[in-house]
PDB file of N, CA and C in Angstrom:
ATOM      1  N   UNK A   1       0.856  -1.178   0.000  1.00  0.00           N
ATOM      2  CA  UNK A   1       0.000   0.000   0.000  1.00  0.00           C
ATOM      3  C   UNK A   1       0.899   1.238   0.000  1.00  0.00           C
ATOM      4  N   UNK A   2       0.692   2.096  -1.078  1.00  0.00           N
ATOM      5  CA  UNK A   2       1.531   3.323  -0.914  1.00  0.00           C
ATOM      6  C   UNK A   2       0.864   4.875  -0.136  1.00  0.00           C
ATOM      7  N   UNK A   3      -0.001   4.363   0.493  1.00  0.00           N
ATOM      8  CA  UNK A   3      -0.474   5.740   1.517  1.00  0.00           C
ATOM      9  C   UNK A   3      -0.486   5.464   2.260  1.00  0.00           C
ATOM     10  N   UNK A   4       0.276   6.711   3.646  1.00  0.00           N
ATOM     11  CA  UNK A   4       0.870   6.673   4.224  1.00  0.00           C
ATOM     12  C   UNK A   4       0.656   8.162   5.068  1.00  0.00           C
ATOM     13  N   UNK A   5       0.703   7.393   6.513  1.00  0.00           N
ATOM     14  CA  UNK A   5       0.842   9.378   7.071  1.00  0.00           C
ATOM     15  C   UNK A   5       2.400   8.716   7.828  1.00  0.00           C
ATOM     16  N   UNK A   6       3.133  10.299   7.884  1.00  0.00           N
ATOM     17  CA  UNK A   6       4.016  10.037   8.723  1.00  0.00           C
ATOM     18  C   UNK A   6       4.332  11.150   9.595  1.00  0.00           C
ATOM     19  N   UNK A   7       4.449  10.889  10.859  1.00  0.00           N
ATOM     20  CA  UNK A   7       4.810  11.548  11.741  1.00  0.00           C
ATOM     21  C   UNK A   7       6.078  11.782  12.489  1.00  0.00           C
ATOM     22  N   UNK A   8       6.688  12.870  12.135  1.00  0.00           N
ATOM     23  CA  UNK A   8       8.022  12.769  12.300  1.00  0.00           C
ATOM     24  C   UNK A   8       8.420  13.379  13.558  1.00  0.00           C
ATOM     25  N   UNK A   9       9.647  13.012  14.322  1.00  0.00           N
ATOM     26  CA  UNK A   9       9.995  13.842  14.966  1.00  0.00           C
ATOM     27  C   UNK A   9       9.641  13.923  16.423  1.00  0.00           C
ATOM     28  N   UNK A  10       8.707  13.369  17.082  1.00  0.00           N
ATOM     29  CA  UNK A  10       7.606  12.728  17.708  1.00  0.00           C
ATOM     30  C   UNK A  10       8.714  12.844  19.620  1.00  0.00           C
ATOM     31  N   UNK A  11       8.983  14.024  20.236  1.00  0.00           N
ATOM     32  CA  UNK A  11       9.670  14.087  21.390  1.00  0.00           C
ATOM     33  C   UNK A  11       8.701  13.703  22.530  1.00  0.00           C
ATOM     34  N   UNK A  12       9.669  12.801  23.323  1.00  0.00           N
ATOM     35  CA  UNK A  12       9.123  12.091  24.376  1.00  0.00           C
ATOM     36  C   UNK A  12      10.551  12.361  25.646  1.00  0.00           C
ATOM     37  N   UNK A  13      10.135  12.650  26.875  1.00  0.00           N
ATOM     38  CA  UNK A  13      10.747  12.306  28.209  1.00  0.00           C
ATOM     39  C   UNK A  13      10.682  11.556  28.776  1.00  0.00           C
ATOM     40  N   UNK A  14      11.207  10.402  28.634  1.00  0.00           N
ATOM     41  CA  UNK A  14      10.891   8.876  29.460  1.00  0.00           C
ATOM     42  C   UNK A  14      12.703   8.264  30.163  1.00  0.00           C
ATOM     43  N   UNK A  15      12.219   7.491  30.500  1.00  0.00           N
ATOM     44  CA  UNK A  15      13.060   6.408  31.592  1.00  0.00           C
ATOM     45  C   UNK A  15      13.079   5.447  30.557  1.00  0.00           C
ATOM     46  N   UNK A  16      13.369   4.835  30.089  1.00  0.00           N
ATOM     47  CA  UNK A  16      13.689   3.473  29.347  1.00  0.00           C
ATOM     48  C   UNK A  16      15.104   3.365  28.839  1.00  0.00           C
ATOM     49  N   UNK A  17      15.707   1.792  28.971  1.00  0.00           N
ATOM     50  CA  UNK A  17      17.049   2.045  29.027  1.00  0.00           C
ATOM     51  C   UNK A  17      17.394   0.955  30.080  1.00  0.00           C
ATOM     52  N   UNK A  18      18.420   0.364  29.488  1.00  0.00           N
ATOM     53  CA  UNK A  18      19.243  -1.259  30.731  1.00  0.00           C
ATOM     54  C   UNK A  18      19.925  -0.216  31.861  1.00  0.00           C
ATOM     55  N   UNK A  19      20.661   0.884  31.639  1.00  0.00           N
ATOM     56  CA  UNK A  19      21.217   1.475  32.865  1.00  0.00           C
ATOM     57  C   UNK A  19      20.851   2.043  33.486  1.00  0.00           C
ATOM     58  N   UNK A  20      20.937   1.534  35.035  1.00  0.00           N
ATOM     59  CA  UNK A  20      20.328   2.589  36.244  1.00  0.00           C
ATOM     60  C   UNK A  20      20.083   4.183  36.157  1.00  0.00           C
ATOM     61  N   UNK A  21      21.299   4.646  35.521  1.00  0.00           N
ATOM     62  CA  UNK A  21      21.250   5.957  35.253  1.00  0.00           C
ATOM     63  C   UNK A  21      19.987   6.499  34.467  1.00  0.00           C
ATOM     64  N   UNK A  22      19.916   5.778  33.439  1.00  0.00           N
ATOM     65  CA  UNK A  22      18.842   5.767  32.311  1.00  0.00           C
ATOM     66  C   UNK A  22      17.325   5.703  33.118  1.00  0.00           C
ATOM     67  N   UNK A  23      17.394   4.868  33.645  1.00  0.00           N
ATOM     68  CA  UNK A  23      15.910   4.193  34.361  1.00  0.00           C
ATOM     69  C   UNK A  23      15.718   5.665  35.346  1.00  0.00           C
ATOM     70  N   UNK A  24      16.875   6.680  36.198  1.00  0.00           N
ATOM     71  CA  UNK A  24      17.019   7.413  37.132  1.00  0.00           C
ATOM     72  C   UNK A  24      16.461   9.027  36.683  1.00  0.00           C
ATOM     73  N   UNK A  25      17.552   8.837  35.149  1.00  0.00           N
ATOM     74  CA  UNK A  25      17.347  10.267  35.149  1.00  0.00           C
ATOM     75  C   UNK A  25      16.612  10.346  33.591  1.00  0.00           C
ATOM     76  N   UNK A  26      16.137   9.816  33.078  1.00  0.00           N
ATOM     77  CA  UNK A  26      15.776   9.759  32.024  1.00  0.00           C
ATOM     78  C   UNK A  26      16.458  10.337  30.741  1.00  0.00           C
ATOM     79  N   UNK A  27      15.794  10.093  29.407  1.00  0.00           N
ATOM     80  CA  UNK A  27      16.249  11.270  28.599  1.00  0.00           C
ATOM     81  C   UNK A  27      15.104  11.364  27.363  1.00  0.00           C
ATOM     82  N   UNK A  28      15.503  12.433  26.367  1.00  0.00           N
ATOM     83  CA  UNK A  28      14.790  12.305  25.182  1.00  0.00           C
ATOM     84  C   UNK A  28      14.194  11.560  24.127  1.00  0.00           C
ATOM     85  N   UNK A  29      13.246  10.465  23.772  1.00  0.00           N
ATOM     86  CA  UNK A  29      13.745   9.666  23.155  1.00  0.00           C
ATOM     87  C   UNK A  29      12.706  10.616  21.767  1.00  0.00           C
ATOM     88  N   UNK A  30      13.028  10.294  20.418  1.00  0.00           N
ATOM     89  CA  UNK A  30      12.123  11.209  19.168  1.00  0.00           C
ATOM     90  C   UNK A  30      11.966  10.131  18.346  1.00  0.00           C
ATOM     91  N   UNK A  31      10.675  10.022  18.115  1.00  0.00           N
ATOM     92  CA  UNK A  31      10.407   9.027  17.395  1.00  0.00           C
ATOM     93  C   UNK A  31       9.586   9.459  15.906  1.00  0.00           C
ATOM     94  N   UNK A  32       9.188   8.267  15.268  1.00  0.00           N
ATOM     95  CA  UNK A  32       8.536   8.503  13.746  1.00  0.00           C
ATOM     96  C   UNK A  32       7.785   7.359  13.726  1.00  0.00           C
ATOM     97  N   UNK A  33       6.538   7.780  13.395  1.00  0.00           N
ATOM     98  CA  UNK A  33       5.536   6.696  13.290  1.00  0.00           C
ATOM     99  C   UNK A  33       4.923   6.657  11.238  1.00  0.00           C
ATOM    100  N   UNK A  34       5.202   5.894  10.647  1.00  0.00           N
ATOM    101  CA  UNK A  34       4.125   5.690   9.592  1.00  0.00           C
ATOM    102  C   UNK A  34       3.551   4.573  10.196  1.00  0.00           C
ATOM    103  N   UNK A  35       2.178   5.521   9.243  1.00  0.00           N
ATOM    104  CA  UNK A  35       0.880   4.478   9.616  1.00  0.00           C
ATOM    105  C   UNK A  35       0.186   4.244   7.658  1.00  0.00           C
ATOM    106  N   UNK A  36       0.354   3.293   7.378  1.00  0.00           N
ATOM    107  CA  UNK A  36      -0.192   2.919   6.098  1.00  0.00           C
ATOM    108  C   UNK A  36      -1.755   2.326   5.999  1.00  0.00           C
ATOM    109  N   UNK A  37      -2.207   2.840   5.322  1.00  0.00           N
ATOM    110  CA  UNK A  37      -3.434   2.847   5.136  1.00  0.00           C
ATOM    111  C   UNK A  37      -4.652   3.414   4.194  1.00  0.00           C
ATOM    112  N   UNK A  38      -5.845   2.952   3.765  1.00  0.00           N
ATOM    113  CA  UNK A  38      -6.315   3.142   2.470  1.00  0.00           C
ATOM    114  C   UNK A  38      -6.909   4.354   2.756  1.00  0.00           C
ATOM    115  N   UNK A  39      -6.338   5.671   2.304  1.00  0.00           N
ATOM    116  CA  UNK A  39      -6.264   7.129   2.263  1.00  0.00           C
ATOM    117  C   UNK A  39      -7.991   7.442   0.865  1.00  0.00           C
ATOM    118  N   UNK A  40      -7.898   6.290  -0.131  1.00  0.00           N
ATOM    119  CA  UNK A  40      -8.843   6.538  -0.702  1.00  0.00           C
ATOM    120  C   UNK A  40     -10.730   7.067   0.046  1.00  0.00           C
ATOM    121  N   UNK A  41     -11.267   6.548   0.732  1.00  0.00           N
ATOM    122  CA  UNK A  41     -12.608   6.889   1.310  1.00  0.00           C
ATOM    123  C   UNK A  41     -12.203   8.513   1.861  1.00  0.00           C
ATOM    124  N   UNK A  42     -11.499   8.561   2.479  1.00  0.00           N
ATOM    125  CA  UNK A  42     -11.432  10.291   3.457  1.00  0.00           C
ATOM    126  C   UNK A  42     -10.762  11.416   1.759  1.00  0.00           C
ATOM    127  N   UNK A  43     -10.083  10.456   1.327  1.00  0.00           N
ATOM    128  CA  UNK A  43     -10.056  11.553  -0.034  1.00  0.00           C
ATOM    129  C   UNK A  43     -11.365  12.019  -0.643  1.00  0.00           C
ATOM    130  N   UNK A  44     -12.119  11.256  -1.207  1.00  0.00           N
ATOM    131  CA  UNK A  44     -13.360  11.246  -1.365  1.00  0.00           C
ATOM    132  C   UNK A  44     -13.959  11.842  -0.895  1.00  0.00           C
ATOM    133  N   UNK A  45     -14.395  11.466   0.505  1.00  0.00           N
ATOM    134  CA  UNK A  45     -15.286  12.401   1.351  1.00  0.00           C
ATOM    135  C   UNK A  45     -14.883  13.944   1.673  1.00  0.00           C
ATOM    136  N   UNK A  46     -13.377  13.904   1.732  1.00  0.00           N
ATOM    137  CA  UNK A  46     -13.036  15.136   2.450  1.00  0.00           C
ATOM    138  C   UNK A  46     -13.457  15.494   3.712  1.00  0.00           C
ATOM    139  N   UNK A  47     -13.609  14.251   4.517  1.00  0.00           N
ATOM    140  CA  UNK A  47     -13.991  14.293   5.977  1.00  0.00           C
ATOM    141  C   UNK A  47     -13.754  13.326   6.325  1.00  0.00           C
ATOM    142  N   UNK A  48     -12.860  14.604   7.572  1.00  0.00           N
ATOM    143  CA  UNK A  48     -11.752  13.349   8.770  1.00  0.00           C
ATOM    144  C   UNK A  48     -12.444  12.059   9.206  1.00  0.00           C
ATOM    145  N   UNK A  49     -13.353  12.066   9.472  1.00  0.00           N
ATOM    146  CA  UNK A  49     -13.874  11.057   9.920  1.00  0.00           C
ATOM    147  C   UNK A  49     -13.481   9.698   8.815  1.00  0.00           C
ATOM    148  N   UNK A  50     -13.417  10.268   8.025  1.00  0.00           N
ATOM    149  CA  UNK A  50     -13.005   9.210   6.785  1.00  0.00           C
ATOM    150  C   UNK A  50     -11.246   8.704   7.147  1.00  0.00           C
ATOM    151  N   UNK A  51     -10.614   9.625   7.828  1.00  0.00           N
ATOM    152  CA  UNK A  51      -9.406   9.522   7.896  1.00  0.00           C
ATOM    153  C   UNK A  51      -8.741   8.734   8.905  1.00  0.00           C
ATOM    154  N   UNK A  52      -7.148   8.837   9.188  1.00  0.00           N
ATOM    155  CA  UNK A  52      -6.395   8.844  10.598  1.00  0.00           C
ATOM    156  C   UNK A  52      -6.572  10.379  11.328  1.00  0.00           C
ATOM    157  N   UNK A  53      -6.960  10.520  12.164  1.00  0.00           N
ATOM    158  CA  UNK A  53      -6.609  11.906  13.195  1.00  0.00           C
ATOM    159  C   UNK A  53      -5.129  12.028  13.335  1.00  0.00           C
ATOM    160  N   UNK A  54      -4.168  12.691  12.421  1.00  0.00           N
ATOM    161  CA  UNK A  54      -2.940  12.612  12.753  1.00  0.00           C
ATOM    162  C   UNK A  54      -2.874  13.595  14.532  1.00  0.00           C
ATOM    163  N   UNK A  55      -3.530  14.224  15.129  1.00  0.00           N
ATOM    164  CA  UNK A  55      -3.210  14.676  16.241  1.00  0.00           C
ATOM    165  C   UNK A  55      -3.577  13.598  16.916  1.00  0.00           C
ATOM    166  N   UNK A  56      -3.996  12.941  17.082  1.00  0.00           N
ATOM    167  CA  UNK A  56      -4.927  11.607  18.168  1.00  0.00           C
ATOM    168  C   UNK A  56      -3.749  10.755  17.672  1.00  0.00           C
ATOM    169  N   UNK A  57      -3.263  10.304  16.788  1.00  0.00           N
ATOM    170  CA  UNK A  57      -2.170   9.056  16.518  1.00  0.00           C
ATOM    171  C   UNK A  57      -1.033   9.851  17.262  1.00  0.00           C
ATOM    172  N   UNK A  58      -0.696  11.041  16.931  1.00  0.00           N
ATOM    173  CA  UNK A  58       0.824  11.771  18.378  1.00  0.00           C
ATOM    174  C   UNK A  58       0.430  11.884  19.246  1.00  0.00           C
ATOM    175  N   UNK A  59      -0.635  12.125  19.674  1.00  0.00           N
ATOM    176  CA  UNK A  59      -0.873  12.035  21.073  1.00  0.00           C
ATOM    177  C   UNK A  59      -0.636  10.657  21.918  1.00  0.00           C
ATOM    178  N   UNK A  60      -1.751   9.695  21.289  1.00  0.00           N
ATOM    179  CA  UNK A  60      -1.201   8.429  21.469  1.00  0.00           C
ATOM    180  C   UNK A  60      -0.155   7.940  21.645  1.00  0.00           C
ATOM    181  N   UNK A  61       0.984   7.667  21.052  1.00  0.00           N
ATOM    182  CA  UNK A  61       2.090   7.656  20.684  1.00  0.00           C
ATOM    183  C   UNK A  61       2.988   8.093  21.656  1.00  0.00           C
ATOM    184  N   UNK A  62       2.901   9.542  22.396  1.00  0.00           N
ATOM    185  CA  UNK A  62       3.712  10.753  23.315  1.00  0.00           C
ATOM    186  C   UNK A  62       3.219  10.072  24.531  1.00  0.00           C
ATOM    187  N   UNK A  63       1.890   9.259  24.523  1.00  0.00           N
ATOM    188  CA  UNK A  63       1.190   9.350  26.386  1.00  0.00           C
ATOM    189  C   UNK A  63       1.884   7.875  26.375  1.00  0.00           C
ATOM    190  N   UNK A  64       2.010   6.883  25.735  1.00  0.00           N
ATOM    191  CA  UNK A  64       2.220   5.776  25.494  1.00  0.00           C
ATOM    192  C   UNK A  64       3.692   4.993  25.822  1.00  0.00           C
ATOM    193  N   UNK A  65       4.774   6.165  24.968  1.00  0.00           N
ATOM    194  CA  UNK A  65       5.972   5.955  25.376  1.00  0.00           C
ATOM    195  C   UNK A  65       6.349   6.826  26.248  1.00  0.00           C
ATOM    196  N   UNK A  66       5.663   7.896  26.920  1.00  0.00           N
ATOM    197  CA  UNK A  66       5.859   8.193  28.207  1.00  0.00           C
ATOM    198  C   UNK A  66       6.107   7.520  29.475  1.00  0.00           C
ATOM    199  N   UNK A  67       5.096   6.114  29.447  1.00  0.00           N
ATOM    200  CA  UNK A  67       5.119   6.060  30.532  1.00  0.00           C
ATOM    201  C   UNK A  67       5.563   4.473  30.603  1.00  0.00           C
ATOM    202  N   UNK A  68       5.692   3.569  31.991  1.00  0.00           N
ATOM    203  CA  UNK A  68       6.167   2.177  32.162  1.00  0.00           C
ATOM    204  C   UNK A  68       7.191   1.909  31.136  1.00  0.00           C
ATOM    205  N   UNK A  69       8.632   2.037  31.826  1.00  0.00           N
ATOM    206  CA  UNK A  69       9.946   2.268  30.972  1.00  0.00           C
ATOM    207  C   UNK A  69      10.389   0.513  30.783  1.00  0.00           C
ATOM    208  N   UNK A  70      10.857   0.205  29.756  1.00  0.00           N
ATOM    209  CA  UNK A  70      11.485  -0.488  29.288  1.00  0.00           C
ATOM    210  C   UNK A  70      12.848  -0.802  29.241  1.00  0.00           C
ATOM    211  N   UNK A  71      13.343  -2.218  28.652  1.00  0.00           N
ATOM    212  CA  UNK A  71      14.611  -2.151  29.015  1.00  0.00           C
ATOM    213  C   UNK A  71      15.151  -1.675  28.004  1.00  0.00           C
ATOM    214  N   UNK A  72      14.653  -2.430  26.427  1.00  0.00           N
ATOM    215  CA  UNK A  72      15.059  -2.429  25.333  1.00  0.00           C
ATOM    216  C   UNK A  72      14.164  -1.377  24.242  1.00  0.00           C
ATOM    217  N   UNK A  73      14.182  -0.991  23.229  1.00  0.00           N
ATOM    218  CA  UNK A  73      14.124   0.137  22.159  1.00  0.00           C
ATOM    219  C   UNK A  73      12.995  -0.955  21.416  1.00  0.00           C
ATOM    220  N   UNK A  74      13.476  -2.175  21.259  1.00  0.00           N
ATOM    221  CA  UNK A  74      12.614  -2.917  20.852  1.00  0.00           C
ATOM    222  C   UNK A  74      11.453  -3.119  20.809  1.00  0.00           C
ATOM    223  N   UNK A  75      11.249  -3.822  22.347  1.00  0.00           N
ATOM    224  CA  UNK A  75      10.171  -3.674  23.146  1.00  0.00           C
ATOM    225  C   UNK A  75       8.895  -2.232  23.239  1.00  0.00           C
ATOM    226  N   UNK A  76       9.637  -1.080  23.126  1.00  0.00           N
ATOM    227  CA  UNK A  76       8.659   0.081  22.971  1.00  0.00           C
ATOM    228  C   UNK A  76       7.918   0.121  21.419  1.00  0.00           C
ATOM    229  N   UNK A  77       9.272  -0.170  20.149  1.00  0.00           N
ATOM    230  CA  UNK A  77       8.696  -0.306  19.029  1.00  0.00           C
ATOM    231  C   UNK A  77       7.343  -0.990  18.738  1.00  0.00           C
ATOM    232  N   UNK A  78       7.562  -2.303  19.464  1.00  0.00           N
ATOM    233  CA  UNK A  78       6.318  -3.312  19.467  1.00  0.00           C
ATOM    234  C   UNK A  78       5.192  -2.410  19.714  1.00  0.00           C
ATOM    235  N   UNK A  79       5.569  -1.777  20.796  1.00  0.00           N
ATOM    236  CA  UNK A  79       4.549  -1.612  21.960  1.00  0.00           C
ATOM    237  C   UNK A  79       4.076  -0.436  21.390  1.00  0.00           C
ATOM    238  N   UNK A  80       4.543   0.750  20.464  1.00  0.00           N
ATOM    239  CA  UNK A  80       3.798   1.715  19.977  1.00  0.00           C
ATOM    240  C   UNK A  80       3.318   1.242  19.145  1.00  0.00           C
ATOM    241  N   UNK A  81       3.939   0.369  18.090  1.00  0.00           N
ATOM    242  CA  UNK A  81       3.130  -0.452  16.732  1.00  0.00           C
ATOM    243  C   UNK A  81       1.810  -0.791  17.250  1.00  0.00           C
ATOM    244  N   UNK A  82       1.136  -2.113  18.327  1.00  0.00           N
ATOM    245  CA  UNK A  82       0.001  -1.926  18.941  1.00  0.00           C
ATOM    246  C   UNK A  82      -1.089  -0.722  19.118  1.00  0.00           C
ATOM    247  N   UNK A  83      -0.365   0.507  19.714  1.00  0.00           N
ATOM    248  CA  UNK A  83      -1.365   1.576  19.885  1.00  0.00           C
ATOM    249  C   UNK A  83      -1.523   1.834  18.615  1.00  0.00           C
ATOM    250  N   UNK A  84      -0.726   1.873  17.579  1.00  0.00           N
ATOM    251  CA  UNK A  84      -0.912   2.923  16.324  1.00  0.00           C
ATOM    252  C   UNK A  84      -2.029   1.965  15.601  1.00  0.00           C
ATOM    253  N   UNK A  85      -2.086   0.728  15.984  1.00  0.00           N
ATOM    254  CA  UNK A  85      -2.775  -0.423  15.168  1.00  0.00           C
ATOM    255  C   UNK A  85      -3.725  -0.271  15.790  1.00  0.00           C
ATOM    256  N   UNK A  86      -4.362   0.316  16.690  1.00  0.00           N
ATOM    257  CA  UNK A  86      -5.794   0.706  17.785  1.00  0.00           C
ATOM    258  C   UNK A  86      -6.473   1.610  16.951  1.00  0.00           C
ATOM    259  N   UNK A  87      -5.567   2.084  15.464  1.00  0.00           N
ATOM    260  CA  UNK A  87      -6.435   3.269  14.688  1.00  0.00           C
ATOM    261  C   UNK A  87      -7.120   1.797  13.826  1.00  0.00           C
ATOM    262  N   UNK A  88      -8.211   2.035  13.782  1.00  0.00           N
ATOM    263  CA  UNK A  88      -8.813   0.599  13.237  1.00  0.00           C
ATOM    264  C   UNK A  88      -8.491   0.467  11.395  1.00  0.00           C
ATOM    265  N   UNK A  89      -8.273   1.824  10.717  1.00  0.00           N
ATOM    266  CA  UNK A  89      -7.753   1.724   9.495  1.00  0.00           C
ATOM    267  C   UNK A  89      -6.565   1.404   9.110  1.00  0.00           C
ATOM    268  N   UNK A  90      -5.921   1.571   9.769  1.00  0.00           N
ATOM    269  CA  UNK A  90      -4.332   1.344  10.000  1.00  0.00           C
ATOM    270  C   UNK A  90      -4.343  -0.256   9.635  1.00  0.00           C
ATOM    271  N   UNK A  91      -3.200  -0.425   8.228  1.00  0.00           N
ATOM    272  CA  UNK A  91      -2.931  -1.157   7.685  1.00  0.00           C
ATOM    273  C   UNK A  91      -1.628  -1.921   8.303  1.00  0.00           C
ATOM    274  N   UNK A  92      -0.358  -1.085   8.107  1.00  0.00           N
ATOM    275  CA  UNK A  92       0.450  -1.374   8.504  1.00  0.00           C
ATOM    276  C   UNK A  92       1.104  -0.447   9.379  1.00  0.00           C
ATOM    277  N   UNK A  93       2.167  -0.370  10.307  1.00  0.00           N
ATOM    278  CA  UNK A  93       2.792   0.943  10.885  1.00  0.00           C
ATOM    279  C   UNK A  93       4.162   0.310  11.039  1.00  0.00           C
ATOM    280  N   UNK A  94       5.151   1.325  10.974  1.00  0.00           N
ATOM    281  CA  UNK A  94       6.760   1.565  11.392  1.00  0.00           C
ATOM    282  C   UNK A  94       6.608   2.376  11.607  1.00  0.00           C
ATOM    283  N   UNK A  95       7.764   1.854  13.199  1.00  0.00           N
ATOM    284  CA  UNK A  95       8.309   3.131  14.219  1.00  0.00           C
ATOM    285  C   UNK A  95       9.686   3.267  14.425  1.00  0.00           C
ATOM    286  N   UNK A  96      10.273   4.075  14.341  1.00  0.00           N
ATOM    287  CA  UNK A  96      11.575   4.294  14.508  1.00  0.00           C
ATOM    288  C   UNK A  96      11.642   5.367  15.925  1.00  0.00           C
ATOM    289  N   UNK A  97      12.401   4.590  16.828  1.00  0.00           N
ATOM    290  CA  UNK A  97      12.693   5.301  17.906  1.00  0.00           C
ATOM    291  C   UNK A  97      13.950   5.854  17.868  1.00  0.00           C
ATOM    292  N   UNK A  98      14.644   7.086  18.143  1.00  0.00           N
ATOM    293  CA  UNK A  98      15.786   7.490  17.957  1.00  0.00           C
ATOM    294  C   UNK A  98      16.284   7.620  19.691  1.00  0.00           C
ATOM    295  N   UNK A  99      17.246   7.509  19.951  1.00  0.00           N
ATOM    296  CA  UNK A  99      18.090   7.733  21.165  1.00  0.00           C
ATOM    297  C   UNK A  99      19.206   8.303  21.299  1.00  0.00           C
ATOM    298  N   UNK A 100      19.192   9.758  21.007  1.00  0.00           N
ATOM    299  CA  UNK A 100      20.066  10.723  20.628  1.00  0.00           C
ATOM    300  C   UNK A 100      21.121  10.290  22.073  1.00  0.00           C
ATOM    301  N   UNK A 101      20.842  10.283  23.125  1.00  0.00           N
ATOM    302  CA  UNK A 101      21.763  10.031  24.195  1.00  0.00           C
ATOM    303  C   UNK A 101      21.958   8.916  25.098  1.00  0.00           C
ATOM    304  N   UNK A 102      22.227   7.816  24.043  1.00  0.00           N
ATOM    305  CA  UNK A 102      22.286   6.321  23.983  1.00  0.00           C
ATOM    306  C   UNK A 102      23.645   6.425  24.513  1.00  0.00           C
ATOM    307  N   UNK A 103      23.908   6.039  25.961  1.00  0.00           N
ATOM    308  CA  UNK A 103      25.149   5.519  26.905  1.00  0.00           C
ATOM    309  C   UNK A 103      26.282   4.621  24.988  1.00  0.00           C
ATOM    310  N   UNK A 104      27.383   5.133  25.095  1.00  0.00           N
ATOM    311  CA  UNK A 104      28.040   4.494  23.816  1.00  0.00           C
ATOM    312  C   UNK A 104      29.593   4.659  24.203  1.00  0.00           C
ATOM    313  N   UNK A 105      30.302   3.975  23.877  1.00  0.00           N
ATOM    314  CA  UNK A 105      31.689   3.678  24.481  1.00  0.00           C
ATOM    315  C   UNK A 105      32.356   4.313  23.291  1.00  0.00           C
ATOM    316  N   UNK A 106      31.652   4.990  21.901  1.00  0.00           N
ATOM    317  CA  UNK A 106      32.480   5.989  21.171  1.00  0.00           C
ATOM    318  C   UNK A 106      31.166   7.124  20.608  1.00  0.00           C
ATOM    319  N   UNK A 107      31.511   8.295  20.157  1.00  0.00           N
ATOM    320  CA  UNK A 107      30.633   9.423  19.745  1.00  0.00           C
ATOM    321  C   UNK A 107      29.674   8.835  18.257  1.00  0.00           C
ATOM    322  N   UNK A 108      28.391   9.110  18.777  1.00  0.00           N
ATOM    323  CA  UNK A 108      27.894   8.475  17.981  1.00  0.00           C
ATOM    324  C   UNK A 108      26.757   9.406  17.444  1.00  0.00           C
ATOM    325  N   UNK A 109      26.530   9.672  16.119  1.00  0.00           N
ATOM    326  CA  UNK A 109      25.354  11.116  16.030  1.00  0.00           C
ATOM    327  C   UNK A 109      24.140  10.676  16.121  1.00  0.00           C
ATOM    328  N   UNK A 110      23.458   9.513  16.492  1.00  0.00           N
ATOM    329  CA  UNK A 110      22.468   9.472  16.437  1.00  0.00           C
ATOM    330  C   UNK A 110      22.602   7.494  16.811  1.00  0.00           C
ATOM    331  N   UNK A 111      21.557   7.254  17.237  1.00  0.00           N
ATOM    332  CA  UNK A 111      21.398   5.632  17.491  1.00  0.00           C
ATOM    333  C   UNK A 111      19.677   5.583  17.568  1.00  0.00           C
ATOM    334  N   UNK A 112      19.553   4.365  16.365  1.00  0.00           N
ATOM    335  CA  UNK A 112      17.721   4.320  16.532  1.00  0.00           C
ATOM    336  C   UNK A 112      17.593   2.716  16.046  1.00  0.00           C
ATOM    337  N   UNK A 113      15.980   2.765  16.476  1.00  0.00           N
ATOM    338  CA  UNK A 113      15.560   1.217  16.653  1.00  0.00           C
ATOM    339  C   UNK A 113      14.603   1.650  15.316  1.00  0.00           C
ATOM    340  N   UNK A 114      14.426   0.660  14.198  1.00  0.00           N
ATOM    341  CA  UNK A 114      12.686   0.558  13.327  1.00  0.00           C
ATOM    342  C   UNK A 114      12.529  -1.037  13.726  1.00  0.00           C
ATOM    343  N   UNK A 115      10.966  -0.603  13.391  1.00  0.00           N
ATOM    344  CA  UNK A 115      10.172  -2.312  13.488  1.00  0.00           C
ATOM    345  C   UNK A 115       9.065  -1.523  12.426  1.00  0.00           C
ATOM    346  N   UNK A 116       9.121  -3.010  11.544  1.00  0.00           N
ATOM    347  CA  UNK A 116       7.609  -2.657  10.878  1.00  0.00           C
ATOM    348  C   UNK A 116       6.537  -3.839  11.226  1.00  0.00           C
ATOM    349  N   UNK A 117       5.331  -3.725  11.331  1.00  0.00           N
ATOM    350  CA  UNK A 117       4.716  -4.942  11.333  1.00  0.00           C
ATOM    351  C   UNK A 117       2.996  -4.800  10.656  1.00  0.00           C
ATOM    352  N   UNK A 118       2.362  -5.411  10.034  1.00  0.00           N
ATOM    353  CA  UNK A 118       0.927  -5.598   9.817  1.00  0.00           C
ATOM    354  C   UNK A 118       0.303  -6.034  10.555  1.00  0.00           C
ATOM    355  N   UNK A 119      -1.217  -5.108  10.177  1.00  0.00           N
ATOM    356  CA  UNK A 119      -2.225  -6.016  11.188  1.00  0.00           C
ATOM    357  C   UNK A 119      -2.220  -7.470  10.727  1.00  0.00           C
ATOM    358  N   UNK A 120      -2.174  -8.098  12.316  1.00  0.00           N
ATOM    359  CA  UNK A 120      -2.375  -9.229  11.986  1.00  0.00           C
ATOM    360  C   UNK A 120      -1.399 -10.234  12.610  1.00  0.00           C
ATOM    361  N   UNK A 121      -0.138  -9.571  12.520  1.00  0.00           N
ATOM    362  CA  UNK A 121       1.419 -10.236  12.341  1.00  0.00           C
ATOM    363  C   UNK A 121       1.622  -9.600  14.263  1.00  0.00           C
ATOM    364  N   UNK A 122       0.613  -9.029  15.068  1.00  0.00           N
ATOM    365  CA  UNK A 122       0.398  -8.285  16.271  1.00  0.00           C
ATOM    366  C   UNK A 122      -0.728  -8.636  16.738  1.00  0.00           C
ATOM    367  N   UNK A 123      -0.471  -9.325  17.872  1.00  0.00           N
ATOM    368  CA  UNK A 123      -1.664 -10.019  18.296  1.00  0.00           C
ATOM    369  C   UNK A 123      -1.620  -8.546  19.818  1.00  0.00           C
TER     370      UNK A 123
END
């Protein structure tokens, strides 16, 4: 399917993270959600209701990985893929979590997790 919303950029303050420090003091994590899905009916209509609510999918998304921290980048991917799949049109979704201040034993400009998955393939 080639339609697609994407939401970029997506800043969150959470605790998630294997090191104490991480779990203690938290940090930034910015994420990107596409959500794929048949864009044809809300074209048509020209009413949202036909659509995704791209403010209701970031919101989601921001309250979601806010809160109950994780160990792994992984694990949240899953775990936002689920909410974004709660939009009942929602075909498929990838999330890319970024971890600009990922603990790293050399300078690193950026460190991020993607997962893609279909309904279906997410129980």
């Amino acid at each position: 399917m080639a339609d697609v919303i994407r939401l970029m950029g997506i800043e969150v303050f959470a605790h998630h993270g294997v090191f104490p420090s991480e779990r203690r003091d938290g940090q930034t994590f910015v994420i990107d959600v596409e959500v794929e899905y048949d864009m044809g009916p809300a074209a048509a209509s020209d009413d949202v209701a036909d659509a995704i609510d791209y403010g209701a999918l970031a919101e989601a998304i921001s309250v979601d990985a806010g809160q109950d921290p994780v160990n792994l980048l992984e694990t949240l991917c899953l775990r936002l893929i689920r909410v974004a799949l709660g939009f009942s049109s929602a075909h498929a979704v990838t999330v890319t979590i970024h971890k600009p201040q990922a603990p790293m034993p050399v300078v690193v400009g950026d460190s991020a997790v993607s997962m893609r998955r279909e309904r279906g393939e997410v129980s």
